[in-house]
Protein backbone atom coordinates (compact mmCIF):
# COMPACT_ATOMS: atom_id res chain seq x y z
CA UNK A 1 4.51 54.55 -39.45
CA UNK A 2 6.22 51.29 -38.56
CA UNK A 3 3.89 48.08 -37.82
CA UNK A 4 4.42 48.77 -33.76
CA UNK A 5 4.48 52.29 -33.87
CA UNK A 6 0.81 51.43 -35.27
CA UNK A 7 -0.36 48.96 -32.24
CA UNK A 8 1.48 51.17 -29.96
CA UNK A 9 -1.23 53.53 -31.52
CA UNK A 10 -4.14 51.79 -31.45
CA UNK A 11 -3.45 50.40 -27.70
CA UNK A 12 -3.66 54.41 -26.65
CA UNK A 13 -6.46 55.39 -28.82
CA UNK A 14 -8.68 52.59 -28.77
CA UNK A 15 -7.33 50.44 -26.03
CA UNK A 16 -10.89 48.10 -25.85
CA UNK A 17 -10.70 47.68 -29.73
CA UNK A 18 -10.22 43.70 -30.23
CA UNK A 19 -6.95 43.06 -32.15
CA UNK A 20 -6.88 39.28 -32.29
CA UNK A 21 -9.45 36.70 -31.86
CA UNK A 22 -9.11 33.20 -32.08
CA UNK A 23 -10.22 29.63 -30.40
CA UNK A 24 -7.48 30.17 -27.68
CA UNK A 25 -9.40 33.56 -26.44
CA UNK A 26 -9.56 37.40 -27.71
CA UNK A 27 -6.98 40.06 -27.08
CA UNK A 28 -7.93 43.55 -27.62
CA UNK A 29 -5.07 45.87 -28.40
CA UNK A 30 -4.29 47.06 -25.32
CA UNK A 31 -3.83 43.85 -23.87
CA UNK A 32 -1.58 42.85 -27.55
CA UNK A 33 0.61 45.59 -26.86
CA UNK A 34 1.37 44.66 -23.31
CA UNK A 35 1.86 40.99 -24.54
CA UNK A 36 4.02 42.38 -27.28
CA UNK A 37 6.18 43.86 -25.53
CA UNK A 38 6.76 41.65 -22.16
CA UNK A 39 7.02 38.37 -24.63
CA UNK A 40 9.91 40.22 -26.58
CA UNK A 41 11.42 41.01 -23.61
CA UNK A 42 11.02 37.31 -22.36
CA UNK A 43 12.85 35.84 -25.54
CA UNK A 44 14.92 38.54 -25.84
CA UNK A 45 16.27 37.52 -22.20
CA UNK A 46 17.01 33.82 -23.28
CA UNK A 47 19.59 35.28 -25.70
CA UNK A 48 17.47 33.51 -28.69
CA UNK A 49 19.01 34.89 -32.52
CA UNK A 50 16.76 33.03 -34.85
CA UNK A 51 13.58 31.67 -33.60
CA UNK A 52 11.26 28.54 -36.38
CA UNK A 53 7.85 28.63 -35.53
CA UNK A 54 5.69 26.10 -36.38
CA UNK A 55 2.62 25.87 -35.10
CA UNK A 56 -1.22 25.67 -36.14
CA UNK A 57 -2.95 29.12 -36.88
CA UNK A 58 -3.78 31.03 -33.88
CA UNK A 59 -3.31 33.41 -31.62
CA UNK A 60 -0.13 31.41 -30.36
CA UNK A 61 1.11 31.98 -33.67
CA UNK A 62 0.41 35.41 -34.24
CA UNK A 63 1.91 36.65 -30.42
CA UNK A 64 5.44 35.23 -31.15
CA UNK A 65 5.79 36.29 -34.28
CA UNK A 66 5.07 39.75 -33.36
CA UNK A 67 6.91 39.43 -30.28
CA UNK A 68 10.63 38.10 -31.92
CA UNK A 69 9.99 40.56 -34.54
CA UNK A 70 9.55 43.34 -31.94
CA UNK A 71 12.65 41.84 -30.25
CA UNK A 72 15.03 42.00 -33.34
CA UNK A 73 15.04 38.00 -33.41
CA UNK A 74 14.39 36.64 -36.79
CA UNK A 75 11.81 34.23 -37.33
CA UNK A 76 11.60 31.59 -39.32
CA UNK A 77 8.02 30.07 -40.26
CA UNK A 78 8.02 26.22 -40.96
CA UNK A 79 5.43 25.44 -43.44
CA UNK A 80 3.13 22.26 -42.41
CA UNK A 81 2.61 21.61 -45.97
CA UNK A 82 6.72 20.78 -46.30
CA UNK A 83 7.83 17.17 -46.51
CA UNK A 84 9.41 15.95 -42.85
CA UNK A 85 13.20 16.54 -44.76
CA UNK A 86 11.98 19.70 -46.11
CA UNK A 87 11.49 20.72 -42.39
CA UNK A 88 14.34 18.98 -41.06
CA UNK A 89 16.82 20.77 -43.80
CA UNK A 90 14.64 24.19 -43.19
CA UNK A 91 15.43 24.19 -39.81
CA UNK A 92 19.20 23.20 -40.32
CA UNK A 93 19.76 24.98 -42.94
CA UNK A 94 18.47 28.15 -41.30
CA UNK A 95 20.56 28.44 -38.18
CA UNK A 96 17.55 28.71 -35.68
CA UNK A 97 18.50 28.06 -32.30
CA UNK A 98 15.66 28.04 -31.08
CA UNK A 99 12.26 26.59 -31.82
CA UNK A 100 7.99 26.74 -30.93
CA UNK A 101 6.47 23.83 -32.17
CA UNK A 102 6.58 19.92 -32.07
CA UNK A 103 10.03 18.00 -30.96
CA UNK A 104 12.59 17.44 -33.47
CA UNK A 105 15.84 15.39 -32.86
CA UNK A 106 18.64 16.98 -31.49
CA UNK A 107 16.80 19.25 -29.59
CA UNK A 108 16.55 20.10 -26.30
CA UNK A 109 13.00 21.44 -24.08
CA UNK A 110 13.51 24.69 -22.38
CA UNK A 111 11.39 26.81 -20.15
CA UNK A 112 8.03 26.77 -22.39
CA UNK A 113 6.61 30.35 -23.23
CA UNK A 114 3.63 31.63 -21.07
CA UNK A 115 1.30 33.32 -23.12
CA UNK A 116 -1.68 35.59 -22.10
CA UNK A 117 -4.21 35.42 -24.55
CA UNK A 118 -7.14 36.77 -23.40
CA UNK A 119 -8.78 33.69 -21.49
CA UNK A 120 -7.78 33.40 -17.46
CA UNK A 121 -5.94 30.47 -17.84
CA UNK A 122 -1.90 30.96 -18.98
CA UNK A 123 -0.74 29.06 -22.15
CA UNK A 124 1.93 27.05 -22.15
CA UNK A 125 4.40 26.78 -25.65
CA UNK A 126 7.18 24.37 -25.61
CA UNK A 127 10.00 25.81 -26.75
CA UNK A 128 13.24 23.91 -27.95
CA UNK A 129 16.61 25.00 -28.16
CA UNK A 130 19.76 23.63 -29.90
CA UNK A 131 23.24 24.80 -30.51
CA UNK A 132 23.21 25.80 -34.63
CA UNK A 133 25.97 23.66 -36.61
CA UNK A 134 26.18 26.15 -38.76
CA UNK A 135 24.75 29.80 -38.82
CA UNK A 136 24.75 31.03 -42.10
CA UNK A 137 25.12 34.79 -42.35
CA UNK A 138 22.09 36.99 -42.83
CA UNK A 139 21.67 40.66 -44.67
CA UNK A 140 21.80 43.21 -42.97
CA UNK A 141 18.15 43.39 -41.47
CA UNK A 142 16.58 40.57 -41.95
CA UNK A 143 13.26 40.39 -39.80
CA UNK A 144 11.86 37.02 -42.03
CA UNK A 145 13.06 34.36 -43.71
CA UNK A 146 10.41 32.93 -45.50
CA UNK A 147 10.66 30.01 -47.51
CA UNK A 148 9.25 29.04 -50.98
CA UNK A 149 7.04 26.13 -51.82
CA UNK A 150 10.35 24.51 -53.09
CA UNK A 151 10.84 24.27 -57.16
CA UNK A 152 12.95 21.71 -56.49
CA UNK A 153 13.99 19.32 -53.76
CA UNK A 154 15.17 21.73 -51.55
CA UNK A 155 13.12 25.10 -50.47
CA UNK A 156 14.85 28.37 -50.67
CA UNK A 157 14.88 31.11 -47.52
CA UNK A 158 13.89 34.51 -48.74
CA UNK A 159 15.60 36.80 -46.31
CA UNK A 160 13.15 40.48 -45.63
CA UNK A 161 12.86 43.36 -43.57
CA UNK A 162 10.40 44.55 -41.47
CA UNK A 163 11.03 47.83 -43.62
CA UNK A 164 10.13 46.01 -46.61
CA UNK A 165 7.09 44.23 -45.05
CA UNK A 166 5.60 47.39 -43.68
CA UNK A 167 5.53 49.01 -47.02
CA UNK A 168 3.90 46.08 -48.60
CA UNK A 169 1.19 46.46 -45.79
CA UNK A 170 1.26 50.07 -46.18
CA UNK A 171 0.56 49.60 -50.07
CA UNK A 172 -1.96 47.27 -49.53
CA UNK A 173 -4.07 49.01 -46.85
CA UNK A 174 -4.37 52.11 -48.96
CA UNK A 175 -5.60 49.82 -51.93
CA UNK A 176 -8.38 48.11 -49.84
CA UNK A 177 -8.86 51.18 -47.67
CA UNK A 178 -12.39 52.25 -49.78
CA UNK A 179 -13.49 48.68 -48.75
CA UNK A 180 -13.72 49.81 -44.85
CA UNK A 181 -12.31 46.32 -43.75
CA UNK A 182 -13.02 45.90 -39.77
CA UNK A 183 -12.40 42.30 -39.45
CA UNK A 184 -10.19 39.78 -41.31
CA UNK A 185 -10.15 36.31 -41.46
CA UNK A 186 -7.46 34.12 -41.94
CA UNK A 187 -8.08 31.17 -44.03
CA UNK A 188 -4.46 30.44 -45.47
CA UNK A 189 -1.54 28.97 -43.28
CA UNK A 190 0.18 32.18 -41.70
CA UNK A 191 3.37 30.66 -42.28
CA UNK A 192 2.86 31.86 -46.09
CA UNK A 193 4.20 35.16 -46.22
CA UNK A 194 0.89 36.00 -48.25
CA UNK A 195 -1.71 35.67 -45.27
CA UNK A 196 1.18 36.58 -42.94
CA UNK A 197 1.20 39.85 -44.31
CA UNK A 198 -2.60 40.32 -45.54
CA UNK A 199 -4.21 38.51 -42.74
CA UNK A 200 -2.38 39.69 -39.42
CA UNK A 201 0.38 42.86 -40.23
CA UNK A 202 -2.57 44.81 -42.31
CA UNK A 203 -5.03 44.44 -39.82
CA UNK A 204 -2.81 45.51 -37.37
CA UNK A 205 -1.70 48.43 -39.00
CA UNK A 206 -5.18 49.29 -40.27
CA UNK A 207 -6.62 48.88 -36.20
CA UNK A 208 -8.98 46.28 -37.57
CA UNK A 209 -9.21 43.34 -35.93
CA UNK A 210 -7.55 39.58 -37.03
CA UNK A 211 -9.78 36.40 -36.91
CA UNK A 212 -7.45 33.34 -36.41
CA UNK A 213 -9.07 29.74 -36.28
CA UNK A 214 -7.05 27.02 -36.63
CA UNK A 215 -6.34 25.12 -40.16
CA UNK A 216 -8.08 22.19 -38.34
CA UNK A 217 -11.22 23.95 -37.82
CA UNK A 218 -11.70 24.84 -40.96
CA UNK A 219 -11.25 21.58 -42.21
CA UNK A 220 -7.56 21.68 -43.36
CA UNK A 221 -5.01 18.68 -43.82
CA UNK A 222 -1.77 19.30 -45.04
CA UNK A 223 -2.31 22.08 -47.99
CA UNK A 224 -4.08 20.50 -50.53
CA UNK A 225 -7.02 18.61 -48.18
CA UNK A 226 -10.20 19.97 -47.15
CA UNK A 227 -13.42 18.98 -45.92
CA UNK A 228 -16.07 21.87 -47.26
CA UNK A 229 -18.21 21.12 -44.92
CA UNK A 230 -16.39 21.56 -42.22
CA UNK A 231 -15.15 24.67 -43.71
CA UNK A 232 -18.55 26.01 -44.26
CA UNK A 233 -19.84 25.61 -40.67
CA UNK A 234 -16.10 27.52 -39.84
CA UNK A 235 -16.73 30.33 -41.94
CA UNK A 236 -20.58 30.82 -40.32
CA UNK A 237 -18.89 30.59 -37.06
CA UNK A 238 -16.60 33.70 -37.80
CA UNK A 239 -18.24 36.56 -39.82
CA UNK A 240 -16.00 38.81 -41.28
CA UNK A 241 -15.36 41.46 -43.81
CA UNK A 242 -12.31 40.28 -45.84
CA UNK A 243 -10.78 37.06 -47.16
CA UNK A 244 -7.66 36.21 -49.13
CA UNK A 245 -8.23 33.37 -51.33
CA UNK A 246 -6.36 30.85 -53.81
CA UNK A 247 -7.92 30.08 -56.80
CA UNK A 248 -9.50 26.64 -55.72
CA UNK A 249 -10.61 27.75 -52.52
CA UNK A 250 -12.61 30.67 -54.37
CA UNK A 251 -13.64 27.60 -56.48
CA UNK A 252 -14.95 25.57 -53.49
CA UNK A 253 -16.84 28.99 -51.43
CA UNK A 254 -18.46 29.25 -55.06
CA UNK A 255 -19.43 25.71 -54.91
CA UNK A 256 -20.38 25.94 -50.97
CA UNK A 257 -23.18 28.90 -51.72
CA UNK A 258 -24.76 26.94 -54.27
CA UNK A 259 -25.86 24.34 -51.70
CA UNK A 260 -26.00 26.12 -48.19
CA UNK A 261 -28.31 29.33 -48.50
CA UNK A 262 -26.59 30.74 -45.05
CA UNK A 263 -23.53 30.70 -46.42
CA UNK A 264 -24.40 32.66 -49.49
CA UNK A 265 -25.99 35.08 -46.64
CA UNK A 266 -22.59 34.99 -45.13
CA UNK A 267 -20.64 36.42 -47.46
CA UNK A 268 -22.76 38.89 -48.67
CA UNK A 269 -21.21 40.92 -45.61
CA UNK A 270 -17.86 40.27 -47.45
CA UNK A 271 -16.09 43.59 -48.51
CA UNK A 272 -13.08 42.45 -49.88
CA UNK A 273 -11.95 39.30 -51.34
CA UNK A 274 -8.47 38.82 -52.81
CA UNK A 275 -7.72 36.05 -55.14
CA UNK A 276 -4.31 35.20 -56.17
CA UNK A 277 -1.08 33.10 -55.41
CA UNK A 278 -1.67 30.87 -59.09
CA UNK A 279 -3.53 31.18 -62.14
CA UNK A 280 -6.71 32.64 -61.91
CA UNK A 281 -9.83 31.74 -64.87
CA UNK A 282 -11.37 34.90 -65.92
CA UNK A 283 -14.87 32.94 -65.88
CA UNK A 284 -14.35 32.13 -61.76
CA UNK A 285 -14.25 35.85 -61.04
CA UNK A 286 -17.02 36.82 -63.31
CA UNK A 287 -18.81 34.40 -61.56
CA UNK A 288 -18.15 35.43 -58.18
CA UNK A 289 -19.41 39.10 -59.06
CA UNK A 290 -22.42 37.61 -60.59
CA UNK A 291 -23.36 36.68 -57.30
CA UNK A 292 -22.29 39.70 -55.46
CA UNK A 293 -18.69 38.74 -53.99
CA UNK A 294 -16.21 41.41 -54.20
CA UNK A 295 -13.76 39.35 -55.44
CA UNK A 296 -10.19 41.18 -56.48
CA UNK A 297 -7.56 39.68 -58.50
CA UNK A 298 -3.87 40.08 -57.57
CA UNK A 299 -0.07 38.62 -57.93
CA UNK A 300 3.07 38.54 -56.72
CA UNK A 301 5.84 36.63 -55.14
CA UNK A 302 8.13 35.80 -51.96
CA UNK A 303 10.82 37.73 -53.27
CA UNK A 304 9.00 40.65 -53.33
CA UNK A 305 7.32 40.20 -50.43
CA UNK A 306 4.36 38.33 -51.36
CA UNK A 307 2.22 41.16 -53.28
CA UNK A 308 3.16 43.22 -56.51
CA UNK A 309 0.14 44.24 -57.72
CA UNK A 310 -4.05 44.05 -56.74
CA UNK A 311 -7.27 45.23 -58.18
CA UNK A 312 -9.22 47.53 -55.93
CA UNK A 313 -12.63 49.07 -54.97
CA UNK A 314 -11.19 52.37 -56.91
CA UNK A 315 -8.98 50.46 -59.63
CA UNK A 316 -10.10 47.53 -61.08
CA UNK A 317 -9.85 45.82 -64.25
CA UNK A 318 -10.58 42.04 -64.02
CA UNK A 319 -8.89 39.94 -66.31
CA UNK A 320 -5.81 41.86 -65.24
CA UNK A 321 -3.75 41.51 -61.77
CA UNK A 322 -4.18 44.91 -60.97
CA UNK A 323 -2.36 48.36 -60.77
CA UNK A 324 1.23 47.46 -58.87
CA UNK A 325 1.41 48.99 -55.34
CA UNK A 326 2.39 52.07 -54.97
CA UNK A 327 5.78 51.23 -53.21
CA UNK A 328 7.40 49.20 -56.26
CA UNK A 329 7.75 49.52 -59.98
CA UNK A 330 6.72 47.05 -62.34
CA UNK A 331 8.31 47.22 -66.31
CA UNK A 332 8.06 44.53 -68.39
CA UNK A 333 11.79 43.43 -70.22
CA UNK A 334 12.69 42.57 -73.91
CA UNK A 335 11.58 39.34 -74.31
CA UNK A 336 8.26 39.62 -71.58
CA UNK A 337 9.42 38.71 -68.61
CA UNK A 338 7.94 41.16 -65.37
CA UNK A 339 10.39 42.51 -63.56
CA UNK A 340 10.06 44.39 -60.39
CA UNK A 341 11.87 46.90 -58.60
CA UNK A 342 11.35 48.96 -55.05
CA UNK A 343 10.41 45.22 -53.31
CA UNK A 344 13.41 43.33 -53.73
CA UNK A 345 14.29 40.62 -51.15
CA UNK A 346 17.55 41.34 -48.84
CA UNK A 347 18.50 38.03 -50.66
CA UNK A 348 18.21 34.03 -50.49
CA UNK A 349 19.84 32.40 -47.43
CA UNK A 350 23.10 31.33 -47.78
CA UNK A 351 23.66 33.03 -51.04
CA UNK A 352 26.71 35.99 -51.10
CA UNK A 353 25.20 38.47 -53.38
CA UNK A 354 25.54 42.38 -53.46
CA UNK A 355 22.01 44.81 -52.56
CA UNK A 356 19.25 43.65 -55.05
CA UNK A 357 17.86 46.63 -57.42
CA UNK A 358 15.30 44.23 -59.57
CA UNK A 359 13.79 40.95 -59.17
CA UNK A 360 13.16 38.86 -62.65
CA UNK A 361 9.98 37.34 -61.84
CA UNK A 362 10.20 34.46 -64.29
CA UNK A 363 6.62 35.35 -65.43
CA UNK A 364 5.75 36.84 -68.92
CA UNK A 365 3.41 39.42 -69.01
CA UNK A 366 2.29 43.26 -70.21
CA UNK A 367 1.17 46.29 -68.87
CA UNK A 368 -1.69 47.83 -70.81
CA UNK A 369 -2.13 51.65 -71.50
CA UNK A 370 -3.53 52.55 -68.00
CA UNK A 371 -1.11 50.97 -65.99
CA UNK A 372 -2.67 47.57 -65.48
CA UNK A 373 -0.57 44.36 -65.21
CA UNK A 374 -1.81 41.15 -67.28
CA UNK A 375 0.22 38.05 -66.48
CA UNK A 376 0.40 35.71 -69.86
CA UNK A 377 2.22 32.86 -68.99
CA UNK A 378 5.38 31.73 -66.97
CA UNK A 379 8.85 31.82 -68.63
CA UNK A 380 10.08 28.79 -67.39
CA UNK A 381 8.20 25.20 -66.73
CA UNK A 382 7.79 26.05 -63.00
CA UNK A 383 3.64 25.04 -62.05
CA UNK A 384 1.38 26.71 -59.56
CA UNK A 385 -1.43 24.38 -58.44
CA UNK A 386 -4.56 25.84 -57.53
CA UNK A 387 -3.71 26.05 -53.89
CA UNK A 388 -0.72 28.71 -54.55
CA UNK A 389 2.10 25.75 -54.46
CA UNK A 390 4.99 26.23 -56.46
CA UNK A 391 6.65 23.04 -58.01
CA UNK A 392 8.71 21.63 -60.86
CA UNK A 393 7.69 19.00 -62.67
CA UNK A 394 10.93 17.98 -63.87
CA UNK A 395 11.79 17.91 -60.09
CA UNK A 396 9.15 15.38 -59.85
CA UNK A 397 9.74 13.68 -62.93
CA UNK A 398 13.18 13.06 -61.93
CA UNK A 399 12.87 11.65 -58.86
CA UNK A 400 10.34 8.99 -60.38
CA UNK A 401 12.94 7.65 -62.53
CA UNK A 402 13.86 5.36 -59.12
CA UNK A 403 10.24 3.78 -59.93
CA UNK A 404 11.57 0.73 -62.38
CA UNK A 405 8.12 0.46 -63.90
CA UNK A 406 7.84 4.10 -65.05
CA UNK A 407 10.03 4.46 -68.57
CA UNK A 408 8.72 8.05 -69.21
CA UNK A 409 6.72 10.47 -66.92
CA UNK A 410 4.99 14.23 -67.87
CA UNK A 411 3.40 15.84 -64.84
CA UNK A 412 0.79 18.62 -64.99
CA UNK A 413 -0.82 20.36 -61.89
CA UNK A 414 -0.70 24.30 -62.96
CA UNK A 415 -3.75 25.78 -61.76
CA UNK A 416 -5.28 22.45 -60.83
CA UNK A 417 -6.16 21.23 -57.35
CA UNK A 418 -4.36 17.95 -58.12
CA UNK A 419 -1.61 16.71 -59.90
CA UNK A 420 -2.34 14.52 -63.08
CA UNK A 421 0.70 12.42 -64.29
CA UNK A 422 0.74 10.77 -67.81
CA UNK A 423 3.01 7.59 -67.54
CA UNK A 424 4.44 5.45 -70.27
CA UNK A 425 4.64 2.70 -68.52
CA UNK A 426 7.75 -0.28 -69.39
CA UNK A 427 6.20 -3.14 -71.01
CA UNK A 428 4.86 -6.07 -68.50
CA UNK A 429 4.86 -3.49 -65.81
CA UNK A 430 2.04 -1.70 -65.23
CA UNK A 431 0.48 -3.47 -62.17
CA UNK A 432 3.41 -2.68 -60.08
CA UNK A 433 2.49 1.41 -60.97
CA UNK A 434 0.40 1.51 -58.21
CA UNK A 435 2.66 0.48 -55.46
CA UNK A 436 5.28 2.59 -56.68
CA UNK A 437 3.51 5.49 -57.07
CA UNK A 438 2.09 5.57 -53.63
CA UNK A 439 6.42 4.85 -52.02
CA UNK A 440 7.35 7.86 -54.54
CA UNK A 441 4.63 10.31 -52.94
CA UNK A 442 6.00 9.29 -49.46
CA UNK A 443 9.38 10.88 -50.09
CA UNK A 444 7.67 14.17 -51.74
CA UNK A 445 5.38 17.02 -50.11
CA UNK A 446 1.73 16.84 -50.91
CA UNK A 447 1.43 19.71 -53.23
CA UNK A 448 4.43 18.10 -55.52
CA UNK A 449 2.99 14.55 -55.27
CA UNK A 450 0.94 12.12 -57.96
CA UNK A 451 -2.60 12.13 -57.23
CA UNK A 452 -4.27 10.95 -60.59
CA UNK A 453 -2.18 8.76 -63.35
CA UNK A 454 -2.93 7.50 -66.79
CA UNK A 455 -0.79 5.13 -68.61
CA UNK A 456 0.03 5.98 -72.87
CA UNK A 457 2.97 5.10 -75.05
CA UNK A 458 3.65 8.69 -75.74
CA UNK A 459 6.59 7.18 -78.07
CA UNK A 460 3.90 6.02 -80.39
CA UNK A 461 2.10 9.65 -81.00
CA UNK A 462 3.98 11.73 -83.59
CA UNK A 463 5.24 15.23 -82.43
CA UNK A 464 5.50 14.68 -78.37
CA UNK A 465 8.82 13.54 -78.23
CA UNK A 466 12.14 15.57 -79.35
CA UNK A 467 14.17 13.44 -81.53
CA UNK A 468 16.82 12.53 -78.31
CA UNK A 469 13.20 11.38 -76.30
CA UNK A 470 12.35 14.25 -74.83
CA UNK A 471 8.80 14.75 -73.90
CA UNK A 472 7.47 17.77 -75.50
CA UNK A 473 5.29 19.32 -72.52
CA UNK A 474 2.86 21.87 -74.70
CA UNK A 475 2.15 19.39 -77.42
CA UNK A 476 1.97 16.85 -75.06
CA UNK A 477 -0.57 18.48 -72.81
CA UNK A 478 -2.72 19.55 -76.15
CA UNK A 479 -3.57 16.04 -76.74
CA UNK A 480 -3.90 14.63 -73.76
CA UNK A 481 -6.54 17.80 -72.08
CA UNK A 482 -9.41 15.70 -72.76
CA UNK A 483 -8.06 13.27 -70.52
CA UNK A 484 -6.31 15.26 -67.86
CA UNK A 485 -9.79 16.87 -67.50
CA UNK A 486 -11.74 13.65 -66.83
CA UNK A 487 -9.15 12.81 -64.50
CA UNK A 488 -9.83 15.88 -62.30
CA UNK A 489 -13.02 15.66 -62.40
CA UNK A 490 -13.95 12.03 -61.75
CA UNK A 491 -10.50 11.16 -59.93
CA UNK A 492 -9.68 8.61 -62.38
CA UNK A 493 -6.16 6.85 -61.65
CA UNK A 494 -4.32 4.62 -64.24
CA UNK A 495 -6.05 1.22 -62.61
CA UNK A 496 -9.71 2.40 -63.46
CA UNK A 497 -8.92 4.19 -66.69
């Protein structure tokens, strides 16, 4: 059953059911399907092809998505979290002619978008529109393009079908069915394809209902910043039955229960709990279960449309990823690497390239005897911070060699909720690292940026450079942990170390 055929559903069986519920008001499905259908009629009328979104969470959000995607027109989420040029090449790069969300230059206001969402008065949207200078050609069917965190510079669009997003859904609901999920709440930007999917197409499909506050009320800035506090008053504001987590916000609910008895009453009505989108400590989800969260560890990637494999009520083994969905194959090639097959991407944006049978994930891992995947380690240098952002370090490191104080530069954020750079410093410099620190983290996004430094003369240790200079990241990392550590934990920068 397709993702509409399902509301379509729902709307005749249990018309009064609520469907979405957020600050803006409360639609029940019924009332979504109705909206569904006369907004995609709406857009479809102003001859829009490829419509960005960006906007806060909320029901906004959630109504136009569904609505283009309903219509045929392809959306294209714009992450907050990107740099101003990552959104400005995003949106150029993408060919979307038309746009909901704040003004950007060279485009032009149209009749905004009246949206009923459940409170008597109308909302207003502004929507932009623009003449593409270039439309890049699409696969055949894409419904998304959804970009990546960036490994680089530049983002890449990772062009999918509704097809292939409804049987990620599908997959999904049958492995959290035995959890009897009746209200989700979305605590991850929906322009991630991960809550996107998990936080507003499953409840859909399921007939379970989709709580959407806004990244603001729950104490977000950008996608590494977050008041707990604010968060924890959010979360007692909007009981629910299922979460999907990354690993430092498991870290901080963890952290939250220890000090605000409601809270640890809260989510003891918690059914479901995925963790996943980085590296996940064995120790955080045995700790979680100690206290009664039913925390489930999972993986996957964009390209495959955001979820490979999960742990369930019925099939779980923690210290493992899970048993891949049931709509893709997971083997594991010569030399480690996961590769997965029945999810592949239409393809990148902008990239000529013939129907994709396999995806090589870049990570190394194993399948045990029962099925399970274990991920062991990525195959390339590529880092995941704690808050499920993808960067390269030597994209990083690169672009600080315009700082003239910095003569060598190794960056480490995987798993971490902040980046730690260790800087060899050019003699007689070091007092102008501050200053140039804080112009490079103005031209980067936040999750790629510096946040703690320490100075050392790695060219004076034995074994961390090659012999042409090269920093050698494992070793390098070995003997430095101690210090990395303290700098996490006490937010140590070079200046007070």
């Amino acid at each position: 059953m397709s993702l509409f055929d399902a509301i379509a559903r729902h709307a005749s069986l249990t018309p009064r059911q609520p469907a979405l519920q957020g600050s803006q008001g409360e639609l029940d499905y019924q009332s979504l399907w109705q909206q569904i259908e006369q907004l995609a009629g709406a857009l479809q009328g102003a001859g829009i092809r490829r419509m960005a979104l960006q906007l806060d969470n909320g029901l906004p959000w959630a109504l136009i998505d569904l609505a283009c995607t309903r219509a045929g027109i392809v959306v294209i989420p714009v992450p907050h979290f990107f740099s101003p040029a990552q959104q400005a090449w995003l949106l150029e790069s993408s060919g979307a002619d038309a746009l909901v969300g704040p003004e950007h230059e060279g485009w032009q206001a149209a009749t905004p978008l009246i949206l009923m969402t459940g409170r008597p008065d109308e909302q207003a949207q502004l929507l932009w529109r623009r003449t593409p200078t270039s439309l890049p050609e699409l696969p055949a069917g894409t419904a998304k393009i959804t970009y990546t965190s960036g490994t680089t510079g530049q983002p890449k669009g990772v062009c999918l079908s509704l097809e292939q997003m409804t049987s990620v859904c599908e997959s999904l609901a049958l492995r959290v069915a035995p959890a009897r999920v009746e209200q989700h709440l979305t605590l991850l930007p929906l322009a991630t394809l991960l809550e996107n999917l998990t936080g507003l197409y499953v409840p859909l499909l399921t007939g379970a209902c989709s709580r959407i506050p806004s990244l603001g009320e729950l104490g977000f800035t950008g996608s590494s910043t977050l008041n707990p506090a604010m968060l924890g008053q959010a979360l007692l504001r909007w009981p629910s039955h299922s979460l999907v987590l990354v690993p430092e916000l498991l870290r901080l609910l963890l952290a939250l229960c220890a000090n605000t008895p409601a809270l640890a009453e809260w989510l003891k009505g918690l059914r479901f709990v995925a963790v996943g989108g980085g590296k996940v400590a064995p120790q955080l989800i045995g700790h979680a279960r100690a206290l009664g969260l039913p925390v489930y560890e999972g993986y996957g990637l964009s390209e495959c449309g955001s979820v490979v494999a999960l742990n369930g009520p019925d099939a779980d083994r923690p210290g493992s990823v899970g048993l891949p969905l049931p709509h893709c194959q997971v083997t594991i090639a010569a030399d480690g690497e996961v590769m997965v097959s029945g999810s592949a991407m239409l393809g990148y944006l902008g990239e000529e390239a013939p129907a994709i049978p396999s995806i090589a994930t870049g990570d190394l891992g194993r399948l045990d005897e029962e099925g399970f995947l274990h991920i062991t380690g990525r195959k390339k240098n590529v880092q995941i911070t704690a808050f499920g952002r993808n960067f390269s370090p030597e994209w990083v490191e690169a672009q600080a060699q315009l700082c003239p104080a910095i003569a060598r530069i190794v960056i480490f954020g995987d798993g971490q909720p902040a980046n730690v750079a260790l800087i060899q410093p050019l003699p007689g410099s070091q007092s102008h690292l501050p200053e140039q620190i804080a112009r490079l983290n103005q031209q980067l996004p936040d999750y790629a940026r510096i946040h703690h430094w320490l100075p050392v003369a790695l060219d004076q240790l034995p074994g961390l450079l090659t012999a042409n200079g090269r920093p050698r990241r494992n070793e390098i990392y070995h003997h430095f942990s101690r210090q990395i550590d303290q700098c996490l934990t006490q937010g140590l920068t070079g200046e007070s170390s």
